[in-house]
N, C-alpha and C. Protein backbone atom coordinates (compact mmCIF):
# COMPACT_ATOMS: atom_id res chain seq x y z
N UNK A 1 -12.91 8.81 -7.33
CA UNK A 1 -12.15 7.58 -7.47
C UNK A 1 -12.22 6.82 -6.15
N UNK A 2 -12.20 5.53 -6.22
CA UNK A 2 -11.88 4.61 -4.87
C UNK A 2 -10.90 4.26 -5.04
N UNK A 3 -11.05 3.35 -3.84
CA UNK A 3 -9.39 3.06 -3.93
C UNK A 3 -9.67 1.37 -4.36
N UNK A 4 -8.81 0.83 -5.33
CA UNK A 4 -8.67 0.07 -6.20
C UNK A 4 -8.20 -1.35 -4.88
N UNK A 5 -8.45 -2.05 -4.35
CA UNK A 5 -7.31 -3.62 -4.30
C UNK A 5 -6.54 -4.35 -4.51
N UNK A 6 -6.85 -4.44 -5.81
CA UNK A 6 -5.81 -4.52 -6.70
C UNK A 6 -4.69 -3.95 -7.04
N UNK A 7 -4.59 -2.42 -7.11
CA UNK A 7 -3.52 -1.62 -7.09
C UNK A 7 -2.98 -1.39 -6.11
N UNK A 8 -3.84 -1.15 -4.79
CA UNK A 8 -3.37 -1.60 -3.60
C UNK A 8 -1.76 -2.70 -3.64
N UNK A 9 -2.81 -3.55 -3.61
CA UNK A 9 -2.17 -4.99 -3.45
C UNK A 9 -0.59 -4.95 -4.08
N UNK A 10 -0.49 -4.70 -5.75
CA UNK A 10 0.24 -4.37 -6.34
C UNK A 10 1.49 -3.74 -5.73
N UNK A 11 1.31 -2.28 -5.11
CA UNK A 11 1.86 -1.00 -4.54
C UNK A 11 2.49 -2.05 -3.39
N UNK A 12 2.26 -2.46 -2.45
CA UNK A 12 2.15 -3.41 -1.31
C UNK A 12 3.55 -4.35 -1.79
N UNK A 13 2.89 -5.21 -2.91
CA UNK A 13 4.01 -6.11 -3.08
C UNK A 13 5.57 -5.69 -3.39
N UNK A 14 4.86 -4.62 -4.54
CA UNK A 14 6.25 -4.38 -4.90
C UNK A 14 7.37 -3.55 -3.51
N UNK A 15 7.06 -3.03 -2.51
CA UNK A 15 7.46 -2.55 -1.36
C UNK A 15 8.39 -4.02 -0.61
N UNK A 16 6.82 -5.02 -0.60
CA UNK A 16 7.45 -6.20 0.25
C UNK A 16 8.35 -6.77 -0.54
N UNK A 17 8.18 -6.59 -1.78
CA UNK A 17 9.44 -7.71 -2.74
C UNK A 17 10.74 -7.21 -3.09
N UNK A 18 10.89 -5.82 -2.58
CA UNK A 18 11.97 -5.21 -3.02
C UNK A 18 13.33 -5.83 -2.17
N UNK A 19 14.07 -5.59 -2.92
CA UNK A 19 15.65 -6.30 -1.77
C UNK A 19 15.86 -5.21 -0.81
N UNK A 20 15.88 -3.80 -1.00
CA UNK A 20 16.25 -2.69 -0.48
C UNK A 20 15.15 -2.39 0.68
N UNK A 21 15.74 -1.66 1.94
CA UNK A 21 14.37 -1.20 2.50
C UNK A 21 13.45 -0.01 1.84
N UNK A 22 14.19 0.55 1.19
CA UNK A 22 13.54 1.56 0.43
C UNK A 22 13.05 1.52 -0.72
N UNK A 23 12.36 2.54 -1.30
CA UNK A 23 11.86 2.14 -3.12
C UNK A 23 11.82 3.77 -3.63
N UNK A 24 12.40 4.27 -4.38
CA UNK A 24 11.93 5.39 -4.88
C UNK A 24 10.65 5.11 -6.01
N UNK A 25 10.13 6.77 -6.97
CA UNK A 25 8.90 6.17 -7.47
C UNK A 25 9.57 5.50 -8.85
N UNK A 26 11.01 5.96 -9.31
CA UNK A 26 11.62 5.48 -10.65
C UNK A 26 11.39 3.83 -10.22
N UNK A 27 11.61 3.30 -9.40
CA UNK A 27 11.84 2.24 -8.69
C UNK A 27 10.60 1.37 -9.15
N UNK A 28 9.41 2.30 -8.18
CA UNK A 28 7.67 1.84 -8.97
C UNK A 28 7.28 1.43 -10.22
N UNK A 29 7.94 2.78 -10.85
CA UNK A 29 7.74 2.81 -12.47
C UNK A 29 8.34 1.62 -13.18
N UNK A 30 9.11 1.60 -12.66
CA UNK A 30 9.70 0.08 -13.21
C UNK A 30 9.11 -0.88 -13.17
N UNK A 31 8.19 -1.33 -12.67
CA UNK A 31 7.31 -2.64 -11.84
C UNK A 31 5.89 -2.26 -12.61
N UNK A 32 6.04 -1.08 -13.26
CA UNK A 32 4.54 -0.70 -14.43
C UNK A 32 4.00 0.36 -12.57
N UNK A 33 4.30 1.16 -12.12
CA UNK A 33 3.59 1.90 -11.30
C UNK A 33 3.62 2.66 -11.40
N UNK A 34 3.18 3.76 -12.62
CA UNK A 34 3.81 4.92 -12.98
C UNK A 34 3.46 6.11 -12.34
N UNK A 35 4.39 6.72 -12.05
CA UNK A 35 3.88 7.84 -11.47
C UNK A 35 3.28 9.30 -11.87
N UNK A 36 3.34 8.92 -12.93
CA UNK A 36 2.77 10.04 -14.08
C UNK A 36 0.72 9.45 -13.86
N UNK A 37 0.70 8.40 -13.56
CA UNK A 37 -0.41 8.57 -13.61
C UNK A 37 -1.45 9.38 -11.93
N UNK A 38 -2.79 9.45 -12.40
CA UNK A 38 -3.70 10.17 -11.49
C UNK A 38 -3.96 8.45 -10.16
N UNK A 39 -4.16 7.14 -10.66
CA UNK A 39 -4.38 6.68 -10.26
C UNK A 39 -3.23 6.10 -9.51
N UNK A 40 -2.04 5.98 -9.64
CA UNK A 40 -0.86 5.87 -8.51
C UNK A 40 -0.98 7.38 -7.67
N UNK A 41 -1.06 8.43 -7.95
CA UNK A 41 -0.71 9.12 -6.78
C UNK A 41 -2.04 9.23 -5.80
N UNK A 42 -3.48 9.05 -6.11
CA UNK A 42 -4.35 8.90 -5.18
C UNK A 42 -3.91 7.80 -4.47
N UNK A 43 -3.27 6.78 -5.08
CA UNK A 43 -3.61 5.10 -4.04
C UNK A 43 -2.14 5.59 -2.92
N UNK A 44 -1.04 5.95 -3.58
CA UNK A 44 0.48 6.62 -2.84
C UNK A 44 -0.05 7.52 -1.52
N UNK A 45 -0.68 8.45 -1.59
CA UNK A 45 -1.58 9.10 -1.00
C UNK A 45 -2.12 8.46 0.54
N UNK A 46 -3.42 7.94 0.03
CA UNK A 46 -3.86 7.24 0.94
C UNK A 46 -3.18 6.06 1.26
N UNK A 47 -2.49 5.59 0.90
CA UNK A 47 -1.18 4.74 1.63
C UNK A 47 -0.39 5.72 2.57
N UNK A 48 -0.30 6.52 2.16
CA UNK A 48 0.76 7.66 3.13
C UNK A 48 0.02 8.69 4.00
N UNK A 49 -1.71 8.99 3.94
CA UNK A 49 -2.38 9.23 5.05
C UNK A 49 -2.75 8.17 6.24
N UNK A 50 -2.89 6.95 5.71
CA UNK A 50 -2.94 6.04 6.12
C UNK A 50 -2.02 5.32 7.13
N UNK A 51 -0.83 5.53 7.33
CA UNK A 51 0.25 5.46 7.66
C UNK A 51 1.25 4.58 7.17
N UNK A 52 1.12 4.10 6.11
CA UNK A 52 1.52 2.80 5.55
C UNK A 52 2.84 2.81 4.82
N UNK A 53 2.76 4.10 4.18
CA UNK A 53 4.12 4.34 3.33
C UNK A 53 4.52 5.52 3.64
N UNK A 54 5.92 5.73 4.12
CA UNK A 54 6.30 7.25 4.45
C UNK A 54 7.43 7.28 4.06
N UNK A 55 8.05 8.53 3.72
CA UNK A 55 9.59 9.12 3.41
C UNK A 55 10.20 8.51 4.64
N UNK A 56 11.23 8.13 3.84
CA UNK A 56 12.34 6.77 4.76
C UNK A 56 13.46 8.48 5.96
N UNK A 57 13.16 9.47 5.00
CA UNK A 57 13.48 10.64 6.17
C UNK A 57 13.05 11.16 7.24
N UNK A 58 11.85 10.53 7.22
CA UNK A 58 10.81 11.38 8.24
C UNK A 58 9.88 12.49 8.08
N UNK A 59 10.72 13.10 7.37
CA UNK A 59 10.01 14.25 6.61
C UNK A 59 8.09 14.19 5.66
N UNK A 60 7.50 15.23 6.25
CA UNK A 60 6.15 14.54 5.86
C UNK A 60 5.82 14.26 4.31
N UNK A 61 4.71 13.83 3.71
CA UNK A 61 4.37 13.73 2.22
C UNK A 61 5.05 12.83 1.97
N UNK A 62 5.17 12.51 0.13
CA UNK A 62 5.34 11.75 -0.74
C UNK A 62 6.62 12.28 -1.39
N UNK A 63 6.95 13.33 -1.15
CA UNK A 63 8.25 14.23 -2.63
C UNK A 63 6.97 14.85 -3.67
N UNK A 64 5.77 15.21 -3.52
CA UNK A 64 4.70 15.18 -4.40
C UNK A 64 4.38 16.67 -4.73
N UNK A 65 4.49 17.24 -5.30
CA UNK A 65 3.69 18.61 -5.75
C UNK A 65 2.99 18.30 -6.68
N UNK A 66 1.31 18.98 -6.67
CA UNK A 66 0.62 18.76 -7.88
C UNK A 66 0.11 20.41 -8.20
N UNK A 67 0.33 20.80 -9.63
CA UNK A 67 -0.14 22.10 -10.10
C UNK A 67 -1.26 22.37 -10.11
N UNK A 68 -1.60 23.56 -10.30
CA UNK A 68 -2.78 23.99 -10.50
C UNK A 68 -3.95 23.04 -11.80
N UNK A 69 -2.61 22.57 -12.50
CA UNK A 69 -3.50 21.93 -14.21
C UNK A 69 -3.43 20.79 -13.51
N UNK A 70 -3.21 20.06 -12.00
CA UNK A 70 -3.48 19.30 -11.90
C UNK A 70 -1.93 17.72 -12.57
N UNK A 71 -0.88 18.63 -12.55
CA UNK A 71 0.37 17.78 -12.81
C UNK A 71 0.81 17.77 -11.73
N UNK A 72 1.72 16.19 -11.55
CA UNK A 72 2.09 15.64 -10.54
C UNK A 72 3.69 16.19 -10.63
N UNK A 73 4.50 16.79 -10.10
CA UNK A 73 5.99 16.82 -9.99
C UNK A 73 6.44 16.41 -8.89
N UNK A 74 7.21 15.05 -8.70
CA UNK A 74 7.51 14.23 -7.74
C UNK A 74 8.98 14.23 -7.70
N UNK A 75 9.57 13.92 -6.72
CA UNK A 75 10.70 13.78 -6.36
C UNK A 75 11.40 12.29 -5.91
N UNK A 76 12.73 12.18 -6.14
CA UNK A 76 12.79 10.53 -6.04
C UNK A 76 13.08 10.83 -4.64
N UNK A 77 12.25 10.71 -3.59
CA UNK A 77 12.68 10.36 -2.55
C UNK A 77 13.01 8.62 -2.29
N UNK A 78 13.30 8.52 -1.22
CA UNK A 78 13.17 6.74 -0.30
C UNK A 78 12.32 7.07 0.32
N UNK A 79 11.12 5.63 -0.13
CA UNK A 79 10.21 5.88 0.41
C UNK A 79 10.21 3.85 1.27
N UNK A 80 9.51 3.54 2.26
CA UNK A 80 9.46 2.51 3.33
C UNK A 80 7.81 2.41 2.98
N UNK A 81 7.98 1.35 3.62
CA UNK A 81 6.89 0.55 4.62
C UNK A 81 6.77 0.82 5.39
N UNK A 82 6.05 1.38 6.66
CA UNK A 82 5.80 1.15 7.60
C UNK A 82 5.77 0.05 8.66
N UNK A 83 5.80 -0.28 9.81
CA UNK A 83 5.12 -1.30 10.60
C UNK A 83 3.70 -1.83 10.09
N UNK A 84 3.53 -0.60 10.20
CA UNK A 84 2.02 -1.11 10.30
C UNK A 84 1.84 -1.59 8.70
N UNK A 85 2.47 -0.57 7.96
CA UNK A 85 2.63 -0.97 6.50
C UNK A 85 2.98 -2.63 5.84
N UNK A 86 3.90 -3.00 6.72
CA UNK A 86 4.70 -4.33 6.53
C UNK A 86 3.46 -5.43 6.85
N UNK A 87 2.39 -5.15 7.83
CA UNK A 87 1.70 -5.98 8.49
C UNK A 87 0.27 -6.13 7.30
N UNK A 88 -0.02 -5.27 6.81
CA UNK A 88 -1.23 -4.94 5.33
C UNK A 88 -0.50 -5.65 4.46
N UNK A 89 0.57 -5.20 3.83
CA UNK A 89 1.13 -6.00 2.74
C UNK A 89 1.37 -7.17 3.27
N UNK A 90 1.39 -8.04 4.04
CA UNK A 90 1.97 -9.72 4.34
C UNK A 90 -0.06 -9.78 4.52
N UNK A 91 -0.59 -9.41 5.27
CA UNK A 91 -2.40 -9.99 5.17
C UNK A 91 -2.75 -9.65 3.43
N UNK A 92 -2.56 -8.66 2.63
CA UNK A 92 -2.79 -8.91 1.26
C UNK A 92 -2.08 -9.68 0.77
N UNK A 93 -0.81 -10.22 1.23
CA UNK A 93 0.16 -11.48 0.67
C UNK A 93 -1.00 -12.20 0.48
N UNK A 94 -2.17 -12.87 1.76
CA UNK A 94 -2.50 -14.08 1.65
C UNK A 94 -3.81 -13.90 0.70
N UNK A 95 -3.99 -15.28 -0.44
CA UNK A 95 -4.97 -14.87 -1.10
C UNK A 95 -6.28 -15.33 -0.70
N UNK A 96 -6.42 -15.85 0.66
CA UNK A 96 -7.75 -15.87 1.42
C UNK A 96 -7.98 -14.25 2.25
N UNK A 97 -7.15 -13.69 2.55
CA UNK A 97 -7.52 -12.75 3.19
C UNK A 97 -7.91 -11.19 1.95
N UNK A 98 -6.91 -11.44 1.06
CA UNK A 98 -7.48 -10.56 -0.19
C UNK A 98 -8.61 -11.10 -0.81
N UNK A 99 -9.10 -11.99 -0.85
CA UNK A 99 -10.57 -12.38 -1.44
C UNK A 99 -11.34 -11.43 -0.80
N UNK A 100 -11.34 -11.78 0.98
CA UNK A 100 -11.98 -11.66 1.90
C UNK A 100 -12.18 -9.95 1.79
N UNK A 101 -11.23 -9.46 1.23
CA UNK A 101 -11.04 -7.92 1.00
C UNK A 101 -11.65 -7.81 0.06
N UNK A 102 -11.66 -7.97 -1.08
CA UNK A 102 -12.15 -7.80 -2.61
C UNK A 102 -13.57 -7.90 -2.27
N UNK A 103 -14.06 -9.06 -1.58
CA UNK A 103 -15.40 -9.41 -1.62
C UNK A 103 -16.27 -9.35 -0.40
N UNK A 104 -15.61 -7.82 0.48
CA UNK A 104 -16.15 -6.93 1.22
C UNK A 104 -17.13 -5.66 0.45
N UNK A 105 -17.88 -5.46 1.20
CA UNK A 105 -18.36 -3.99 0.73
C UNK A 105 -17.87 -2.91 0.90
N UNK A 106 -16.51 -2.63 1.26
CA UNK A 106 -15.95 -1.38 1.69
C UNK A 106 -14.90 -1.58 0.41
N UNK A 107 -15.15 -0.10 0.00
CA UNK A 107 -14.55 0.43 -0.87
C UNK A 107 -13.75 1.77 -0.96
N UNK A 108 -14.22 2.23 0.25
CA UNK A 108 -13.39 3.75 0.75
C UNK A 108 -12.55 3.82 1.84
N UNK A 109 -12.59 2.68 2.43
CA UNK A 109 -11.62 3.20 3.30
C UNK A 109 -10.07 1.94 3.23
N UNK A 110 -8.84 2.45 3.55
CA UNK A 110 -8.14 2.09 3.73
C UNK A 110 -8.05 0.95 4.81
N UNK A 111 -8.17 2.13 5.54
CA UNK A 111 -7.99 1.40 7.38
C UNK A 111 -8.52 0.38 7.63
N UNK A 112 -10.13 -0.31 6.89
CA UNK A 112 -10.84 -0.81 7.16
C UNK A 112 -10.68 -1.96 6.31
N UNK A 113 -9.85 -1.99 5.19
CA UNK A 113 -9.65 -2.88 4.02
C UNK A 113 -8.44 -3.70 4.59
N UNK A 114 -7.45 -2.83 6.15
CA UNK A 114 -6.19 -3.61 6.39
C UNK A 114 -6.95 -4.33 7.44
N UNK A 115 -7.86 -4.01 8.26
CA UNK A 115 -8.68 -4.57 9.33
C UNK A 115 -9.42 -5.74 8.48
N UNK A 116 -9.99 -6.07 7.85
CA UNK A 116 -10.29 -6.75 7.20
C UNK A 116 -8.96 -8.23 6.64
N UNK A 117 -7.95 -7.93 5.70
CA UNK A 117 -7.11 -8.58 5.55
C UNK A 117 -6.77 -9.05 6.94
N UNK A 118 -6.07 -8.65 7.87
CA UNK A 118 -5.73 -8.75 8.76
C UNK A 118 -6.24 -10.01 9.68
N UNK A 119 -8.02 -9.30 9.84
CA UNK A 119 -8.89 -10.73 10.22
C UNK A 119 -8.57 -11.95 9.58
N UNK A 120 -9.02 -11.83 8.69
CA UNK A 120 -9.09 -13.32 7.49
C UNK A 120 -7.66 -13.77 7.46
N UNK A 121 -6.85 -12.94 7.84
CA UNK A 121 -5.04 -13.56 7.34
C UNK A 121 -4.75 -14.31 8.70
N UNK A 122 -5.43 -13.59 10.26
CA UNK A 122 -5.21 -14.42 11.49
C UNK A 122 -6.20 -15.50 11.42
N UNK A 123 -7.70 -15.39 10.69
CA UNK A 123 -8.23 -16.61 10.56
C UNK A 123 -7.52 -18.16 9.95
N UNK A 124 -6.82 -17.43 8.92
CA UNK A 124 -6.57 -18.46 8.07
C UNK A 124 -4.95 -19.14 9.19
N UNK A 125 -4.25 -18.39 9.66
CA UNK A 125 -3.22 -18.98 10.52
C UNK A 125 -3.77 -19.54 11.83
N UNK A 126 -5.32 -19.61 12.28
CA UNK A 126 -5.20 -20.20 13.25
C UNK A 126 -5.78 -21.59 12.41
N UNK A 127 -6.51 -21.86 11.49
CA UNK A 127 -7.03 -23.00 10.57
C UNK A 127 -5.21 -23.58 10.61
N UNK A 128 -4.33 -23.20 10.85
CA UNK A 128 -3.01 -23.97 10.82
C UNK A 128 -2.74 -23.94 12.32
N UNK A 129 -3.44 -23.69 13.27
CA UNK A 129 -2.73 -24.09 14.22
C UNK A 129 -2.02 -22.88 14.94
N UNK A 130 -1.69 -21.52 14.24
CA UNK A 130 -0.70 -20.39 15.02
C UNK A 130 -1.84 -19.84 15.40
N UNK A 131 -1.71 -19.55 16.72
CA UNK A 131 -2.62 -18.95 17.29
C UNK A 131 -1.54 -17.39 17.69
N UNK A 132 -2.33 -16.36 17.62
CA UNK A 132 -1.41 -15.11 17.81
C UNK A 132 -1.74 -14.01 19.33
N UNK A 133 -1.27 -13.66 19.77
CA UNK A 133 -2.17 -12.89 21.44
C UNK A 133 -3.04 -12.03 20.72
């Protein structure tokens, strides 16, 4: 599996749009992010190797156990944004810098998909004039 942009993006918003600082996954599921599926807990995952989304405790992982058959048993933790997290989701906010993502050739890596947004999201704010250090 890769990692999707779109679901990305998705995962991202619903974090930035929430009123609360936190989100459990009932929380997700609600917004259609279910956690029963294979394709939320890979993208949860690499959001949370990534450094992007972590237990609002500190404590490492997701709340995630997966069985041997390959079932997910999750826990409602509070889960955050990160810094660095907050800074990916506002560059996928913009939809010049998610183009710019989508219609990259990188498809495996995380890190490189926020480096990317990131560029194109400070490109597009200096085309207005904010210039950033």
């Amino acid at each position: 599996m890769k990692p999707d942009p779109d679901y990305i993006k998705k995962i991202l918003d619903a974090f930035r749009e929430h009123s609360d600082p936190t989100m459990d996954i009932n929380q997700l599921a609600e917004l259609g992010l279910s956690f029963q599926m294979g394709e939320f807990y890979f993208h949860m995952r690499l959001l949370n190797d990534q450094g992007f989304v972590e237990r609002d405790d500190g404590e490492p992982g997701l709340g995630v156990n997966v069985d041997m058959s390959g079932n997910y048993s999750w826990s409602a933790v509070p889960l955050r944004l990160t810094a660095s997290g907050h800074a990916f989701a506002e560059a996928m906010g913009n939809s010049k810098a998610f183009e710019a993502v989508k219609k990259s050739l990188v498809s495996s890596s995380l890190s490189i998909m926020r480096d990317i947004a990131v560029a194109a999201f400070k490109a597009e704010l200096a085309r207005h004039g904010v210039r950033l250090g």
